[in-house]
Protein backbone atom coordinates (compact mmCIF):
# COMPACT_ATOMS: atom_id res chain seq x y z
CA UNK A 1 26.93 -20.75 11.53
CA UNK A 2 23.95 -18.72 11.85
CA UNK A 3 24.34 -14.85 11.55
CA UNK A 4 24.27 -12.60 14.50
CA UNK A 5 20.85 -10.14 14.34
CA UNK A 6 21.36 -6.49 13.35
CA UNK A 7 20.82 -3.91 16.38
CA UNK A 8 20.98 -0.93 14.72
CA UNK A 9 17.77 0.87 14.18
CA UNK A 10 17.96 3.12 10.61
CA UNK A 11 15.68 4.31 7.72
CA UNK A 12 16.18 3.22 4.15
CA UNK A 13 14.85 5.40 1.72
CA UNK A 14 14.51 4.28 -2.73
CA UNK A 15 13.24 7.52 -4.07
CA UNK A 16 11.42 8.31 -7.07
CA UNK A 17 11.34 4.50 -8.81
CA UNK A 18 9.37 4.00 -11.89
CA UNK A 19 7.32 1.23 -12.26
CA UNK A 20 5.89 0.12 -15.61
CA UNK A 21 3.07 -2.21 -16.09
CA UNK A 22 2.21 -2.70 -12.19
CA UNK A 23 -0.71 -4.53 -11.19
CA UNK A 24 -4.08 -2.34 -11.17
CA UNK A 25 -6.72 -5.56 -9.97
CA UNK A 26 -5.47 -5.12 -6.45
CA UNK A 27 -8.29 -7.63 -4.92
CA UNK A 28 -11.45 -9.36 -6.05
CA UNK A 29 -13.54 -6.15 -5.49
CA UNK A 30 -10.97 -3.47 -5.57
CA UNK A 31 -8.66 -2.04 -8.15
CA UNK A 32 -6.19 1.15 -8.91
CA UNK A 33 -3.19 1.26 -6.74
CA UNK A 34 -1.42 -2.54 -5.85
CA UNK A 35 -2.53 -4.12 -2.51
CA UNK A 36 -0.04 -3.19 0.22
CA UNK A 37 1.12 -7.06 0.14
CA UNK A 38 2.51 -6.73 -2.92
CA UNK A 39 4.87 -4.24 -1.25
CA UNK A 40 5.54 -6.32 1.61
CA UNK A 41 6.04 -9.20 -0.69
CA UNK A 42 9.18 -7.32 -2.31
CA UNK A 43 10.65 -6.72 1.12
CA UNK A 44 10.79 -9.96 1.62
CA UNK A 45 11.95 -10.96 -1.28
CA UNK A 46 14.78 -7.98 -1.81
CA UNK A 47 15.62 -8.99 1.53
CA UNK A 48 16.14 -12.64 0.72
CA UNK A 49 18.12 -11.59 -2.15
CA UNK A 50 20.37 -9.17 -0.53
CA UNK A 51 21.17 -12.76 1.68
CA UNK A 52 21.97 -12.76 5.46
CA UNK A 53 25.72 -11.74 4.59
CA UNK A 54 24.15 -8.15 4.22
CA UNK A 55 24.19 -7.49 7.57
CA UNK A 56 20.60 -5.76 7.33
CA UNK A 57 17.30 -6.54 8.49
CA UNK A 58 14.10 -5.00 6.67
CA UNK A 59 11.32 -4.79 8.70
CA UNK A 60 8.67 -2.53 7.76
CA UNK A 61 7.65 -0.37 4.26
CA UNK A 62 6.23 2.47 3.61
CA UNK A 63 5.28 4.04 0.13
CA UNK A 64 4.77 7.58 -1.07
CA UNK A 65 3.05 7.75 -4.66
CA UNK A 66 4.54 10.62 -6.83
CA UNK A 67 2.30 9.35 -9.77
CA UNK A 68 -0.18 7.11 -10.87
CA UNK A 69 -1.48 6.58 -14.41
CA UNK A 70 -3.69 3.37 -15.08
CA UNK A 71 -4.13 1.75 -18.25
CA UNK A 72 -7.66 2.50 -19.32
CA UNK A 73 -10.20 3.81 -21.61
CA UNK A 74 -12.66 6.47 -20.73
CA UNK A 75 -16.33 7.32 -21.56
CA UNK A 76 -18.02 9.01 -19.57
CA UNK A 77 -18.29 6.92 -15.96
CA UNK A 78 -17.15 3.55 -17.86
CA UNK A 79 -13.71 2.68 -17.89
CA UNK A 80 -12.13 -0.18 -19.44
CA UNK A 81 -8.43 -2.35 -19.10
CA UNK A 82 -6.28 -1.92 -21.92
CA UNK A 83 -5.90 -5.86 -22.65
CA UNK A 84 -3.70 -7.39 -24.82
CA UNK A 85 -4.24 -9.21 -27.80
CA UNK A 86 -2.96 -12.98 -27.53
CA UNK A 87 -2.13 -14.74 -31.12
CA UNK A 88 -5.07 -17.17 -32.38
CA UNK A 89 -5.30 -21.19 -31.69
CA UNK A 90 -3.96 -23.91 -33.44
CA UNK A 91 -7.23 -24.42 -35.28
CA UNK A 92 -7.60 -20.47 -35.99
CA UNK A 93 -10.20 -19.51 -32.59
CA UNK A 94 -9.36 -16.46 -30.99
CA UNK A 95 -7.81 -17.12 -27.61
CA UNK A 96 -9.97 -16.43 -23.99
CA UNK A 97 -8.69 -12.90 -23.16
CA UNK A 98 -8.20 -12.71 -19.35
CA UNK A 99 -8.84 -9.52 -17.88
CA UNK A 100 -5.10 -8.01 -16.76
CA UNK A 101 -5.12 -4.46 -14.89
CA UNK A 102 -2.12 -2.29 -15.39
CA UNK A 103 -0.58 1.06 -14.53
CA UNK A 104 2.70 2.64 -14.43
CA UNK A 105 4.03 4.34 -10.57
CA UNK A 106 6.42 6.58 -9.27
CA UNK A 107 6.97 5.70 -6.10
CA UNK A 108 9.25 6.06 -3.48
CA UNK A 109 9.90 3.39 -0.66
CA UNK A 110 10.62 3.97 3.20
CA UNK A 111 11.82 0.78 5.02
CA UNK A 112 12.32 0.53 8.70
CA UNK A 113 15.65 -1.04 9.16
CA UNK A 114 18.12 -3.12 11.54
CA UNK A 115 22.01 -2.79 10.53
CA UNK A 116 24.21 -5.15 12.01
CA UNK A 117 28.05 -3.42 12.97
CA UNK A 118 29.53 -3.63 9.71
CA UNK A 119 27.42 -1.17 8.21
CA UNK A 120 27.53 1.35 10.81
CA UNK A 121 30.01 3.55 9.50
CA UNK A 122 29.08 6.22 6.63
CA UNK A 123 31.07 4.90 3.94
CA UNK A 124 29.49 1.44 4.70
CA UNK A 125 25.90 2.68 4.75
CA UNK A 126 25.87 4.74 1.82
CA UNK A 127 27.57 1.40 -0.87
CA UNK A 128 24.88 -0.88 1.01
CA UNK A 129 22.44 1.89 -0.20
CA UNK A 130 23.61 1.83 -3.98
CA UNK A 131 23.55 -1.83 -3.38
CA UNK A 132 20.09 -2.57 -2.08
CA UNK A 133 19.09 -0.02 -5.21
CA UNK A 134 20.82 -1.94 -8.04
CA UNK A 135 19.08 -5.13 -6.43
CA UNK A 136 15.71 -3.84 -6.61
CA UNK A 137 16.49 -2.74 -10.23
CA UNK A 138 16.52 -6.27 -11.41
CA UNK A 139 13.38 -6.96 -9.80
CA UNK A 140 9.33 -6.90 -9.59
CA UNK A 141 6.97 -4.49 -8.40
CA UNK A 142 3.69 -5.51 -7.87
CA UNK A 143 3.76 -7.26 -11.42
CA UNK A 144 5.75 -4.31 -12.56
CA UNK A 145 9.25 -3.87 -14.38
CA UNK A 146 11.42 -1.51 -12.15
CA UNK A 147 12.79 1.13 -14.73
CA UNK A 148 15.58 3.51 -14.95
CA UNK A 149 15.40 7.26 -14.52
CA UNK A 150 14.26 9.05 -18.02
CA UNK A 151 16.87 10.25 -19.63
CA UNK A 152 14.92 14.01 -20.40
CA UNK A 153 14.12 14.74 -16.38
CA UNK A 154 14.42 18.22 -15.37
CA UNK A 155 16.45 16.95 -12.12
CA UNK A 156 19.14 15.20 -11.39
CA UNK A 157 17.87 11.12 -10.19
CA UNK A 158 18.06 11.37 -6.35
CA UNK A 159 20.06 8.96 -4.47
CA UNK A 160 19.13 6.33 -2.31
CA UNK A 161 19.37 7.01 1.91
CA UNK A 162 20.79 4.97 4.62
CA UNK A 163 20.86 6.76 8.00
CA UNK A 164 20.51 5.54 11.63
CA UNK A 165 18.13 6.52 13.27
CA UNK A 166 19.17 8.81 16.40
CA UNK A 167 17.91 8.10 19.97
CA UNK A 168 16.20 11.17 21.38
CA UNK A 169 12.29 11.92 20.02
CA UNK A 170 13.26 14.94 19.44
CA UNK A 171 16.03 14.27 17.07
CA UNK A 172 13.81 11.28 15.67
CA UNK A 173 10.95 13.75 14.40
CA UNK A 174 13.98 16.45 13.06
CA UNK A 175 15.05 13.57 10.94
CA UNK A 176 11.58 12.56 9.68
CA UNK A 177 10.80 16.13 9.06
CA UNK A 178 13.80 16.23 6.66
CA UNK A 179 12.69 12.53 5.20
CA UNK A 180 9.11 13.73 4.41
CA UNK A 181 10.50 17.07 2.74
CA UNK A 182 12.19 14.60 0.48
CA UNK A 183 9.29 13.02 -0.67
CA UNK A 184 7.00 15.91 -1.38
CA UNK A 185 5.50 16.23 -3.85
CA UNK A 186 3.64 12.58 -2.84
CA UNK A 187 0.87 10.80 -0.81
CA UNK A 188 1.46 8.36 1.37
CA UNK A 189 -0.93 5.70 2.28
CA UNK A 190 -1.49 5.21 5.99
CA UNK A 191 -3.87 3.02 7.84
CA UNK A 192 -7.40 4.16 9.00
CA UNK A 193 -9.21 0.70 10.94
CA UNK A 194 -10.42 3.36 13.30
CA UNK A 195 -12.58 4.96 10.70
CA UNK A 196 -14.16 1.74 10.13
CA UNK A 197 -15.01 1.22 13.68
CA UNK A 198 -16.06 4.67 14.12
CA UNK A 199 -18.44 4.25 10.91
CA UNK A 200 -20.05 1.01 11.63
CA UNK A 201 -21.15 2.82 15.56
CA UNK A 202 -22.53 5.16 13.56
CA UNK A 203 -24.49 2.89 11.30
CA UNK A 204 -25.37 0.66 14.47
CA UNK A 205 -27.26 3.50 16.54
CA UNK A 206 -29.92 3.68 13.08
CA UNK A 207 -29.54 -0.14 12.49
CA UNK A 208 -28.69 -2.56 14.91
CA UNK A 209 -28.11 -5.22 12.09
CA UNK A 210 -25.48 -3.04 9.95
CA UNK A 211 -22.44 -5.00 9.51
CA UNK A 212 -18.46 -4.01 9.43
CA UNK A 213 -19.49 -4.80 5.38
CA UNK A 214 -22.07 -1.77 5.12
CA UNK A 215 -19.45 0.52 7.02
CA UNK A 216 -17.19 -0.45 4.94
CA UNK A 217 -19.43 -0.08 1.38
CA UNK A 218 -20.74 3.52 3.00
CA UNK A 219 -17.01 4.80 3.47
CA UNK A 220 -16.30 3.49 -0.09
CA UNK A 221 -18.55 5.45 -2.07
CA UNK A 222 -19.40 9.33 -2.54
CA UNK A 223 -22.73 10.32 -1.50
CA UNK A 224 -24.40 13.39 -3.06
CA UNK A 225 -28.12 13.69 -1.75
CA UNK A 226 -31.02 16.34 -2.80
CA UNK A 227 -31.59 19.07 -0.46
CA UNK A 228 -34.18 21.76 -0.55
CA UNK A 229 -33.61 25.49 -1.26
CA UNK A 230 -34.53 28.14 1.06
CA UNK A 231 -37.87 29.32 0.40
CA UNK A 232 -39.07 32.53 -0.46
CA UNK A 233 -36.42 33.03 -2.97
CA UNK A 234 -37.93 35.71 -5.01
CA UNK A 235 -41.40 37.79 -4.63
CA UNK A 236 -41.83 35.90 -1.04
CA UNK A 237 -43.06 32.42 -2.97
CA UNK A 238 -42.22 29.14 -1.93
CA UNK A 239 -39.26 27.65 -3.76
CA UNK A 240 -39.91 23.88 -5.09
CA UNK A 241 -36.21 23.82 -6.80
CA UNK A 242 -33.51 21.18 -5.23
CA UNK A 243 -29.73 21.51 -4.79
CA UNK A 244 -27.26 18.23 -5.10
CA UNK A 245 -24.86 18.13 -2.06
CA UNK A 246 -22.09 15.94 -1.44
CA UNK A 247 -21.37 14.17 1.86
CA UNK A 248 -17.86 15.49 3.41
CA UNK A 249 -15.79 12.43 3.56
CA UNK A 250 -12.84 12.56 6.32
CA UNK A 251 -10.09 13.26 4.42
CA UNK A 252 -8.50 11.47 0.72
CA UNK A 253 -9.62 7.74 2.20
CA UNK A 254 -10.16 4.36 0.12
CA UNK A 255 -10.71 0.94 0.21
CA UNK A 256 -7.77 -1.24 0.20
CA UNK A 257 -6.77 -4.63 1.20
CA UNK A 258 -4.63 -5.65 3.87
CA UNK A 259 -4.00 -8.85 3.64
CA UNK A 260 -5.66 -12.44 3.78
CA UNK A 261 -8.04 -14.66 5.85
CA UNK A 262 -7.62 -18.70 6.33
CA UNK A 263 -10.18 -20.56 4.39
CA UNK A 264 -9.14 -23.97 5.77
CA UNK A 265 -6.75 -25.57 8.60
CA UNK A 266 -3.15 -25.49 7.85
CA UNK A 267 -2.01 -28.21 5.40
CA UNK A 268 1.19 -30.07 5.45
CA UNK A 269 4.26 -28.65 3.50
CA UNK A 270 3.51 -30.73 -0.26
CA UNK A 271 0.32 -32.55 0.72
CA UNK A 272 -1.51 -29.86 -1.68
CA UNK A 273 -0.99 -30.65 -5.55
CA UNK A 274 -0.21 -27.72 -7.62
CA UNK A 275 1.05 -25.68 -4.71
CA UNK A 276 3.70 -22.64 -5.62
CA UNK A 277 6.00 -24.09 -2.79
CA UNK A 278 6.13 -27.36 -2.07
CA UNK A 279 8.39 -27.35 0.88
CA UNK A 280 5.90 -24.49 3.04
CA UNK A 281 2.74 -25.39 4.64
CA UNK A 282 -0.49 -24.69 2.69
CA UNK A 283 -3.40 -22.80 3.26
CA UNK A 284 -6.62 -21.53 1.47
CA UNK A 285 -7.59 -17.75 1.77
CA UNK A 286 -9.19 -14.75 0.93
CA UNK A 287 -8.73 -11.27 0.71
CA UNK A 288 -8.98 -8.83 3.82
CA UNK A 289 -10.73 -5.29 3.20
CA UNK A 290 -10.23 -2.37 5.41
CA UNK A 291 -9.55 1.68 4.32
CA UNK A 292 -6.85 3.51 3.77
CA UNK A 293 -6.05 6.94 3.44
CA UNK A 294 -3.89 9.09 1.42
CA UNK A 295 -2.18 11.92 3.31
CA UNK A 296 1.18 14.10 2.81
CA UNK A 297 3.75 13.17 4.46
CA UNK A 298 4.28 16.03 6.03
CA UNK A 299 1.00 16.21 7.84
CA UNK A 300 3.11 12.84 9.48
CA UNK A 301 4.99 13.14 12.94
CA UNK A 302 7.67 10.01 12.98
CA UNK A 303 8.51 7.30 10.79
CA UNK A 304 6.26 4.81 12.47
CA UNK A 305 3.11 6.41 11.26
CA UNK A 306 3.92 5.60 7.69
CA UNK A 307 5.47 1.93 7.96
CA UNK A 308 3.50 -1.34 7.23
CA UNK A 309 4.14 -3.84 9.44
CA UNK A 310 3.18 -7.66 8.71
CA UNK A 311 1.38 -8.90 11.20
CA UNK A 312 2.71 -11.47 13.67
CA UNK A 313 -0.46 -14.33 13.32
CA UNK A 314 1.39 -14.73 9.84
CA UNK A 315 3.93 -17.11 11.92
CA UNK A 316 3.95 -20.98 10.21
CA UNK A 317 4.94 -22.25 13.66
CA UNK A 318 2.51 -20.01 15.75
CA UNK A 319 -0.47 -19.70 13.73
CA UNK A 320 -3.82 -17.85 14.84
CA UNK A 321 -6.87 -19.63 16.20
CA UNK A 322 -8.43 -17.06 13.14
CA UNK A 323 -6.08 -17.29 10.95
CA UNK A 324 -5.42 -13.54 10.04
CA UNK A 325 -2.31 -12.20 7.68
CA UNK A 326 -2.56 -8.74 7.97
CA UNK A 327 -0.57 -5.60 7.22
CA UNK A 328 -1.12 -3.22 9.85
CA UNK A 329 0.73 0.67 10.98
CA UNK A 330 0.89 0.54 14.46
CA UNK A 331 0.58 3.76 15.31
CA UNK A 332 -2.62 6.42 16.12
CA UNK A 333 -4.57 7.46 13.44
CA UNK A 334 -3.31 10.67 11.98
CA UNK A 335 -5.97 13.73 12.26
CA UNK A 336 -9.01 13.56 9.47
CA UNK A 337 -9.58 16.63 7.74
CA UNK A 338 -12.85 16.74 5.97
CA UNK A 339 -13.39 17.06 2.27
């Protein structure tokens, strides 16, 4: 007998999780902070562990970064992986070293939520909290060991948050307001396709050939350009000295991936040898670019603008004529403020 589907619209909040060892090669041309998949991979998985007998639907994540510290060695502009040194060969070779990116987090996750009418009621909300919290204990992050508090914190380890969401607007924003206070000090990371767009007009009224690849390449990078002093700076001469300015950039933003592109047609469920899953259909991909941007929360007005949302064309038994898997917010952008 199949479960009835949760109604109840609530927020789910993890707060403050340490990560160890989390995956820092986000995408082929990207690295630093894990792709946002690898977040919406854990909701589904903590989701499939929790089982249908949970009573609770997650449907959407959000993350707030609290800290980030990769793995590397600095010199100057250079920075390398800390790699790993894997034992010798048989015959006494030393063994290919494959490049492996890591960092450690702390993080805090937001999930968008349906409850079914068991877990309603306080008492009920707040063990399915502790629940859903030992469950993610034993699991992955990204590549990443989820690990307990430290021992030597200054504060007390905050408790994980189950609360329904109210009805009014109103009372919805109250509530976020109080959710964002809780995860200051942070950045979230929010959507920005509009900057992209906006961008690549840009770059198309100087160059009718630029491509949504240059917009994205010329949002990536910091520009600093030479610009001329005034002249005349002292006895009335011309001045032939040069000042370096940087380009303003619209607020913290980066490139990220979002999620994946088809390659090929849909293959049948085990027609593909050496396939993870042999029972799912099959498809060849690649990795979808767009930028991101790293704002306080409480620059934020409702929940919405900081949950990732899968997007629908990921489907088996619906798929897209383009076949797009996507994470997208769908919500406006929030307000750029140049830096």
């Amino acid at each position: 007998m199949s479960q009835p589907t949760p109604q109840h619209r609530a927020v789910l909040l993890l707060p403050h999780l340490r990560v160890q060892n989390a995956n820092a090669i986000s995408s082929p041309l990207t690295w630093g902070f894990p792709a946002i998949t690898a977040f919406t991979g854990l909701m589904t998985a903590l989701e499939r562990r929790l089982g249908p007998e949970a009573g609770i639907n997650l449907l959407g994540v959000g993350v707030v970064c609290h800290g980030f510290e990769a793995q590397v060695t600095t010199s100057g502009y250079t920075r390398a992986f800390h790699l790993t040194r894997n034992p010798v060969l048989q015959d006494g070779s030393t063994a290919a070293i494959v490049e492996e990116g890591r960092a450690h987090l702390e993080i805090s996750l937001v999930f968008d939520v349906r409850l079914g009418d068991a877990q309603h009621g306080d008492a009920e909300r707040e063990a399915l909290a502790e629940r859903i919290a030992q469950a993610l204990a034993g699991m992955r992050l990204a590549g990443g060991s989820v690990m307990p508090p430290l021992p030597a914190a200054k504060r007390r380890p905050q408790r994980p948050l189950l609360a329904l969401v109210p009805d009014g607007a109103e009372a919805q924003r109250e509530q976020f307001r109080r959710l964002a206070r809780r995860l200051m000090p942070g950045f979230a990371l929010v959507s920005r396709d509009d900057l992209l767009q906006q961008r690549l007009a840009e770059l198309r009224t100087r160059d009718a050939q630029a491509s949504t690849l240059d917009a994205w390449l010329d949002l990536s990078r910091w520009t600093i350009r030479p610009v001329a002093t005034p002249e005349g700076a002292e006895g009335g001469e011309p001045s032939n000295r040069m000042e370096w300015i940087t380009d303003p950039r619209p607020g913290w933003i980066v490139p990220i991936p979002v999620g994946f592109a088809a390659l090929s047609p849909l293959h049948a469920a085990g027609s593909v040898a050496g396939a993870r899953d042999m029972a799912t259909p099959f498809r060849f991909v690649e990795t979808v670019w767009s930028i991101g941007q790293w704002i306080s929360p409480h620059r934020l007005q409702r929940l919405g603008d900081l949950i990732w949302q899968i997007g629908h064309d990921h489907d088996p038994e619906h798929p897209s004529e383009h076949g797009l898997y996507r994470c997208f917010i769908d919500t406006p952008a929030p307000t750029a403020t140049p830096i």
